[in-house]
N, C-alpha and C. Protein backbone atom coordinates (compact mmCIF):
# COMPACT_ATOMS: atom_id res chain seq x y z
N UNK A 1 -2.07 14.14 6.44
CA UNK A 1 -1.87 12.69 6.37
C UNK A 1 -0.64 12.36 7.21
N UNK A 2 -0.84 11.12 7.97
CA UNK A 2 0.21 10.98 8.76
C UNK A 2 1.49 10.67 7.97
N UNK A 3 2.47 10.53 8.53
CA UNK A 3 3.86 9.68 7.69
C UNK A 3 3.85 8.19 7.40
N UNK A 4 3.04 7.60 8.29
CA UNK A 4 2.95 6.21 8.26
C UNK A 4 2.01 5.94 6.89
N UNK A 5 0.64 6.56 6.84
CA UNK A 5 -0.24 6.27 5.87
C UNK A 5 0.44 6.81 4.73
N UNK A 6 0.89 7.94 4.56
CA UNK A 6 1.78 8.47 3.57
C UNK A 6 2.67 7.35 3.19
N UNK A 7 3.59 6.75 3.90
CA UNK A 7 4.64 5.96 3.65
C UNK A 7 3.49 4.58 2.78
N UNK A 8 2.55 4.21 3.52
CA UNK A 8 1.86 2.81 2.80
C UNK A 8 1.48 3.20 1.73
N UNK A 9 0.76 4.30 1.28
CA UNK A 9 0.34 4.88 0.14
C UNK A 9 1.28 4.78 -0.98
N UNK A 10 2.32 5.24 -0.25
CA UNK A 10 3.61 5.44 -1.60
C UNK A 10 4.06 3.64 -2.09
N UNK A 11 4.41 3.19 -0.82
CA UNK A 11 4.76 1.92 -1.12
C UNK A 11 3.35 0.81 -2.14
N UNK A 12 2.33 1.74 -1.81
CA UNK A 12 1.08 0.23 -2.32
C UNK A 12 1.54 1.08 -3.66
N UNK A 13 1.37 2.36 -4.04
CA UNK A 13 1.82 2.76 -5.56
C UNK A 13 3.02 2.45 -6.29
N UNK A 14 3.89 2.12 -5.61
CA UNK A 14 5.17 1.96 -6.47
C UNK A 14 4.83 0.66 -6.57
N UNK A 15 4.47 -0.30 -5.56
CA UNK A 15 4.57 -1.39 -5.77
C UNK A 15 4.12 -2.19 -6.91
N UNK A 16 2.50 -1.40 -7.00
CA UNK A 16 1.82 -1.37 -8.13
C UNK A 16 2.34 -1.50 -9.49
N UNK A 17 2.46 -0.32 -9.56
CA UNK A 17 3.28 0.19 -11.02
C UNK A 17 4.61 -0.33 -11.32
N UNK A 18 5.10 -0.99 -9.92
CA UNK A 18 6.36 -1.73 -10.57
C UNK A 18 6.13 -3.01 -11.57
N UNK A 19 4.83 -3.59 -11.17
CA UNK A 19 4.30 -4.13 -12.22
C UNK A 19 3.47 -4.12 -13.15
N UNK A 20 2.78 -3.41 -12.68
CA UNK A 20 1.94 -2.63 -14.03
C UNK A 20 1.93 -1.27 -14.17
N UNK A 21 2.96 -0.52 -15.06
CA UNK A 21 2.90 0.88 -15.01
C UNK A 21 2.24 1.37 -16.23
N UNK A 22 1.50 0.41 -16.99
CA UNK A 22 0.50 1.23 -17.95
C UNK A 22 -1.21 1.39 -17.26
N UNK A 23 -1.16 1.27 -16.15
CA UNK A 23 -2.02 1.80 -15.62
C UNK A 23 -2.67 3.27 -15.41
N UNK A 24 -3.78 3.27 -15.88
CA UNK A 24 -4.17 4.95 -15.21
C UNK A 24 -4.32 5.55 -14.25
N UNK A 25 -4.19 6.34 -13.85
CA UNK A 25 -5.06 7.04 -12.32
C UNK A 25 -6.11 6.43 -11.66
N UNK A 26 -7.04 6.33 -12.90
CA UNK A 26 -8.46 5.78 -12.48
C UNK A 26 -8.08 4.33 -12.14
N UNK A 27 -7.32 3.29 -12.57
CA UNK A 27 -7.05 2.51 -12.57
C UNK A 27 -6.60 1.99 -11.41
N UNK A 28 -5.81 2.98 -11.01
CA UNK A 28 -4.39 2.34 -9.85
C UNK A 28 -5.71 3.01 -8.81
N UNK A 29 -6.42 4.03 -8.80
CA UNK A 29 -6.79 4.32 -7.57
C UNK A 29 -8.12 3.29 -6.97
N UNK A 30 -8.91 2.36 -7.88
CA UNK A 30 -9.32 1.58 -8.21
C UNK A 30 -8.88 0.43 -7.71
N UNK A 31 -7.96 0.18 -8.05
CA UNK A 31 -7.24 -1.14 -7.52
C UNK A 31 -6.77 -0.65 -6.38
N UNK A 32 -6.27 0.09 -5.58
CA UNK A 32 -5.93 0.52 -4.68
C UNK A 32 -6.97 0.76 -3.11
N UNK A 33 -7.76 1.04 -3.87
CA UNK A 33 -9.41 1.83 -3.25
C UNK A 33 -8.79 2.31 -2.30
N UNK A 34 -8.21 3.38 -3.59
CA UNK A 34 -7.95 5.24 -2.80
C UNK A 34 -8.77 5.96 -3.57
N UNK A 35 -9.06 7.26 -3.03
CA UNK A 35 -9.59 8.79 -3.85
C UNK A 35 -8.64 8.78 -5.18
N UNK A 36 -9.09 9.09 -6.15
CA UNK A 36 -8.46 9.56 -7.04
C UNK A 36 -7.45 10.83 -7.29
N UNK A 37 -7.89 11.75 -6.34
CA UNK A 37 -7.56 13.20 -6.17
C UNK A 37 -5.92 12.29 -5.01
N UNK A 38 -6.25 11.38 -4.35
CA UNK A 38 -4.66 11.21 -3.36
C UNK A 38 -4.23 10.56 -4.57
N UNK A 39 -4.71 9.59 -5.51
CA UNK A 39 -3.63 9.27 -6.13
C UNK A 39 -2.77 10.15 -7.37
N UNK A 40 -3.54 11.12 -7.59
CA UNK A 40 -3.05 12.22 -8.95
C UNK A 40 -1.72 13.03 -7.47
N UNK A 41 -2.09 13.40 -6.06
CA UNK A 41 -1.24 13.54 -5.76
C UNK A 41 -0.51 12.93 -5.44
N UNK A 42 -0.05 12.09 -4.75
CA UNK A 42 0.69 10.73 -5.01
C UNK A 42 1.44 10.66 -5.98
N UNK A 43 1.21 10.56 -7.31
CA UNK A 43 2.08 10.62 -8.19
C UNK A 43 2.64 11.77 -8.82
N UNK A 44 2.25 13.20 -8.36
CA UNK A 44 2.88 13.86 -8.46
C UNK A 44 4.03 14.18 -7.65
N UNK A 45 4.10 14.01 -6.22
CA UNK A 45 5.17 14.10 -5.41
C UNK A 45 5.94 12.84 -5.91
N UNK A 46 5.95 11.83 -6.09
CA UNK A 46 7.06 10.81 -6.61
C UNK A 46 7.66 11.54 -8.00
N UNK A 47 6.88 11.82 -8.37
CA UNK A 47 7.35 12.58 -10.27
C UNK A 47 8.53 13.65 -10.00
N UNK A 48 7.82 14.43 -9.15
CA UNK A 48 8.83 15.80 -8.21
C UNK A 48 10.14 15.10 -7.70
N UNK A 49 10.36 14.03 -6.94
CA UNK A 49 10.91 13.14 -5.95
C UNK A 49 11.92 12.57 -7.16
N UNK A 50 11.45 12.12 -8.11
CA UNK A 50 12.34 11.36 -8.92
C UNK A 50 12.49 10.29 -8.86
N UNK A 51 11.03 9.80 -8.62
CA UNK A 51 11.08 8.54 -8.39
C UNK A 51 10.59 7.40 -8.92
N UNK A 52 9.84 7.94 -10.05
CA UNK A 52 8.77 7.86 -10.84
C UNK A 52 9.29 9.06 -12.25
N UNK A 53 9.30 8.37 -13.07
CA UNK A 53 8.82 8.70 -14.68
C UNK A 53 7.61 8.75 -15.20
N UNK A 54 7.19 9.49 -16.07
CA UNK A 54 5.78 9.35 -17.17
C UNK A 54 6.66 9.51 -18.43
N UNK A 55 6.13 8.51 -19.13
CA UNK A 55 6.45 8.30 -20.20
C UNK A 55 4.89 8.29 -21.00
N UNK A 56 4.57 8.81 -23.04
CA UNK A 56 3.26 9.51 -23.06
C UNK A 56 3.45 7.57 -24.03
N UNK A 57 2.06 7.04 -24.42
CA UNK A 57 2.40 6.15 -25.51
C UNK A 57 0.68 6.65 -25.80
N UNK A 58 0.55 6.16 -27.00
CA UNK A 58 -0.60 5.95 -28.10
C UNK A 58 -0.92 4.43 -27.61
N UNK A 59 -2.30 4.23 -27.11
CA UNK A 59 -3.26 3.37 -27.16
C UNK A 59 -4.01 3.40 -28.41
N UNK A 60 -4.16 1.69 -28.78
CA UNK A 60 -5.12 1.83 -30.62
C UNK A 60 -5.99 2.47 -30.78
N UNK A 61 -6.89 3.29 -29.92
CA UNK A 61 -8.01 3.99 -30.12
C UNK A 61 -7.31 5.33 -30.36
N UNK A 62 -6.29 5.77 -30.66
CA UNK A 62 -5.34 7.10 -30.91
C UNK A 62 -5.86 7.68 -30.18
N UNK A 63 -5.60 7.16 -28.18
CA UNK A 63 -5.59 8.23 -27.24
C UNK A 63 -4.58 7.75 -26.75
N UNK A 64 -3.95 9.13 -26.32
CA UNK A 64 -2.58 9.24 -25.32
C UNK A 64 -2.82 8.76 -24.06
N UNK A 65 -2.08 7.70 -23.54
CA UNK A 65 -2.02 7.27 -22.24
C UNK A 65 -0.65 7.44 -21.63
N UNK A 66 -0.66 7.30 -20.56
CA UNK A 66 0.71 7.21 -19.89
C UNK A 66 1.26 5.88 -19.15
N UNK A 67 2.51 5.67 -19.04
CA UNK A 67 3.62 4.84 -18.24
C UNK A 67 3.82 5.23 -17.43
N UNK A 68 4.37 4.49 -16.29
CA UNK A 68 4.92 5.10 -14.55
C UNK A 68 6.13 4.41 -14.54
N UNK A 69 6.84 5.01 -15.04
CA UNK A 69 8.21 4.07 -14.89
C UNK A 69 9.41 4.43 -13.53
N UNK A 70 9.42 3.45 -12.78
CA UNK A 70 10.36 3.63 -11.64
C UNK A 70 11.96 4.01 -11.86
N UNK A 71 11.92 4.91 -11.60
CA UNK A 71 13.30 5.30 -11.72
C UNK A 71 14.30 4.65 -10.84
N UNK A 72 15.66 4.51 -10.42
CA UNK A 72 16.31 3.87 -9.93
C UNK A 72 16.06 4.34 -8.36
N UNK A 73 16.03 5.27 -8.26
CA UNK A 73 15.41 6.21 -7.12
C UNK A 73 14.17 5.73 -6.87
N UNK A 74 13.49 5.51 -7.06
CA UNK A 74 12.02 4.78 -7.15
C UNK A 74 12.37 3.40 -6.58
N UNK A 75 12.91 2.45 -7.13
CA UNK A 75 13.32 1.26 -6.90
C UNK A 75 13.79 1.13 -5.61
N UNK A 76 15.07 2.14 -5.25
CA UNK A 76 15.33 2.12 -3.92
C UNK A 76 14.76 2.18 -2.47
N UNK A 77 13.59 3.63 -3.16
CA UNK A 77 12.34 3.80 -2.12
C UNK A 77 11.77 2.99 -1.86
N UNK A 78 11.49 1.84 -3.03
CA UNK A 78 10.52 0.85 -2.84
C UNK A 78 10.62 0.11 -1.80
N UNK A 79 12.09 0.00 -1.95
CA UNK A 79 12.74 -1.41 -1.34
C UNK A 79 12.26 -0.59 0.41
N UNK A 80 13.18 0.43 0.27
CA UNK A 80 13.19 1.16 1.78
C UNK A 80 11.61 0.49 2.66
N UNK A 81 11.06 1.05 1.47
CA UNK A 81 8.92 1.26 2.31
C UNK A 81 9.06 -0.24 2.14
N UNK A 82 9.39 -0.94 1.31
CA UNK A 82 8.92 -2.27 2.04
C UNK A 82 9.51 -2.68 2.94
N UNK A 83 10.38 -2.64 3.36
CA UNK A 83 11.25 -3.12 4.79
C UNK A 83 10.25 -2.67 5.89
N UNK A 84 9.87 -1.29 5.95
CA UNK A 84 9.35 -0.19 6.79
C UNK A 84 7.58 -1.31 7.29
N UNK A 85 7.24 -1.36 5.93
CA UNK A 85 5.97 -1.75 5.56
C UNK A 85 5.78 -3.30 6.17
N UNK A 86 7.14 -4.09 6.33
CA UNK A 86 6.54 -5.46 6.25
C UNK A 86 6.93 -5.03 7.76
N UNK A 87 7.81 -4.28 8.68
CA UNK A 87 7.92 -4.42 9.85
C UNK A 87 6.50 -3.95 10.55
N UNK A 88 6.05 -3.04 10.02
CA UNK A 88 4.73 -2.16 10.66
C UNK A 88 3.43 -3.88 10.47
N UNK A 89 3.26 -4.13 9.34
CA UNK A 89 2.46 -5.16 9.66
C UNK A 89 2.79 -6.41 10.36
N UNK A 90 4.19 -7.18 10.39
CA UNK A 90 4.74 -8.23 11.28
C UNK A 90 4.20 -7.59 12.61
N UNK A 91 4.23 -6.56 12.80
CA UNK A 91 3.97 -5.34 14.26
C UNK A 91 2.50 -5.73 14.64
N UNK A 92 1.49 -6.09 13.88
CA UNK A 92 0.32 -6.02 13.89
C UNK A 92 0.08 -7.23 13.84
N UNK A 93 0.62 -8.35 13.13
CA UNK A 93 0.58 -9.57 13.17
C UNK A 93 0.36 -9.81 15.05
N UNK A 94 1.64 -9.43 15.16
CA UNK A 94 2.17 -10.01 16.94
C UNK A 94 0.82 -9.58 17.45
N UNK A 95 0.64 -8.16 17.45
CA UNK A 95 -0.21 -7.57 18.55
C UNK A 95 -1.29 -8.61 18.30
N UNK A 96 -2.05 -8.96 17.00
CA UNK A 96 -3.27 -9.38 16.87
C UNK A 96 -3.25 -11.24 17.45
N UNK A 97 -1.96 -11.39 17.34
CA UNK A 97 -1.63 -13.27 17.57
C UNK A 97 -1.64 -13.25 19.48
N UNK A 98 -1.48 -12.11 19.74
CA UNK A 98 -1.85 -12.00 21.29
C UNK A 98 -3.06 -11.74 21.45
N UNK A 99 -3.58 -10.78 21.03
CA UNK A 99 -4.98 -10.48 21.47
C UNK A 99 -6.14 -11.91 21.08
N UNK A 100 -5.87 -12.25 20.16
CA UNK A 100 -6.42 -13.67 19.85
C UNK A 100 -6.07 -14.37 20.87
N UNK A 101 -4.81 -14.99 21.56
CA UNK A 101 -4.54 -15.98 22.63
C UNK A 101 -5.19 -15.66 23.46
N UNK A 102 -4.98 -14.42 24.12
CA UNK A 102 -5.76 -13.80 25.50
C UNK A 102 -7.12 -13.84 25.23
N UNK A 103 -7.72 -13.48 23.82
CA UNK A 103 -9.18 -13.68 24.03
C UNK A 103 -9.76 -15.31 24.39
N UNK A 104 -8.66 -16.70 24.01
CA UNK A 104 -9.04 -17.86 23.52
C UNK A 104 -9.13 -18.14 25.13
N UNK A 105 -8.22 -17.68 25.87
CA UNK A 105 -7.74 -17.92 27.10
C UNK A 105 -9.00 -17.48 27.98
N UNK A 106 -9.23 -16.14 27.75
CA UNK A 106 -10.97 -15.62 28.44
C UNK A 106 -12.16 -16.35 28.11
N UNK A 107 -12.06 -17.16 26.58
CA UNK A 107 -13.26 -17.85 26.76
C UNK A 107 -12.99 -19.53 27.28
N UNK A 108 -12.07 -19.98 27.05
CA UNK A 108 -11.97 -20.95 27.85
C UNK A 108 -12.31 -20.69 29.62
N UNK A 109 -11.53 -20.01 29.97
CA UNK A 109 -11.93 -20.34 31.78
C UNK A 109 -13.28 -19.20 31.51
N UNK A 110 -13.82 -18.87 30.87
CA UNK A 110 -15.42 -18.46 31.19
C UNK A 110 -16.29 -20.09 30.73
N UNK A 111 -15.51 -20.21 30.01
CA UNK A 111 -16.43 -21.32 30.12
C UNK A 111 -16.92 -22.79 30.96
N UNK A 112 -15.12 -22.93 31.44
CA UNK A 112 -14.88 -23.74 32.74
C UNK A 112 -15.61 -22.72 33.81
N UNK A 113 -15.75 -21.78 34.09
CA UNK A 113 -17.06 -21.20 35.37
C UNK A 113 -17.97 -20.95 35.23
N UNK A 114 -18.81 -21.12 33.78
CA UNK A 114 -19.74 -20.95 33.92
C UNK A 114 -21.23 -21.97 34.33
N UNK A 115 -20.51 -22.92 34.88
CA UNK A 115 -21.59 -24.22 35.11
C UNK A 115 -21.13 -24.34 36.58
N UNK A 116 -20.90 -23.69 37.09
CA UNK A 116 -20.16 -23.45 38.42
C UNK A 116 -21.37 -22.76 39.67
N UNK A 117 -21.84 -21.92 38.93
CA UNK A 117 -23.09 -20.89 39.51
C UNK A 117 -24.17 -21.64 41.08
């Protein structure tokens, strides 16, 4: 996996769980529409990283679920990947707000020559 997709991955997960961290695996990868298998790893390298907590709680059906709680370290990363994150798409914004002009620009004068023939 590259660093870049790596980096969005981490950032769409923390971001996530910064607001909803009683989410599951199945859940976040779901909302995410990632593999399940990247997101169990995913949250194991943040867990390793320290960036990310599990905390265990009892759901009323007396099954154990888990919390993703951002650690302060977590918080910081967040912030980091979003800086990273909003520059990479502002990046894509531009490219695409050009390629749109230049295309508007090709069909206009095709269209001023084409009654020209």
């Amino acid at each position: 996996m590259n660093k870049t997709v790596s980096e969005d991955v981490q950032f769409r997960v923390l971001h996530l769980l910064e607001k909803q961290p009683h989410l599951s695996q199945r859940e976040i990868s779901k909302e995410l529409a990632l593999s399940l298998g990247g997101i169990n790893y995913c949250l194991k390298a943040l867990v390793q990283k320290g960036q990310i907590k599990v905390r265990n709680f009892r759901e009323s059906n007396n099954k154990i679920r888990y919390a993703y709680i951002l650690t302060p370290s977590g918080i910081e990363q967040k912030s980091r990947l979003t800086a990273g994150f909003l520059r990479r798409k502002m990046a894509e914004y531009e490219a695409l707000r050009q390629e749109i002009t230049a295309l508007e620009a090709e069909l206009e004068s095709g269209a001023d020559g084409a009654g020209r023939r």
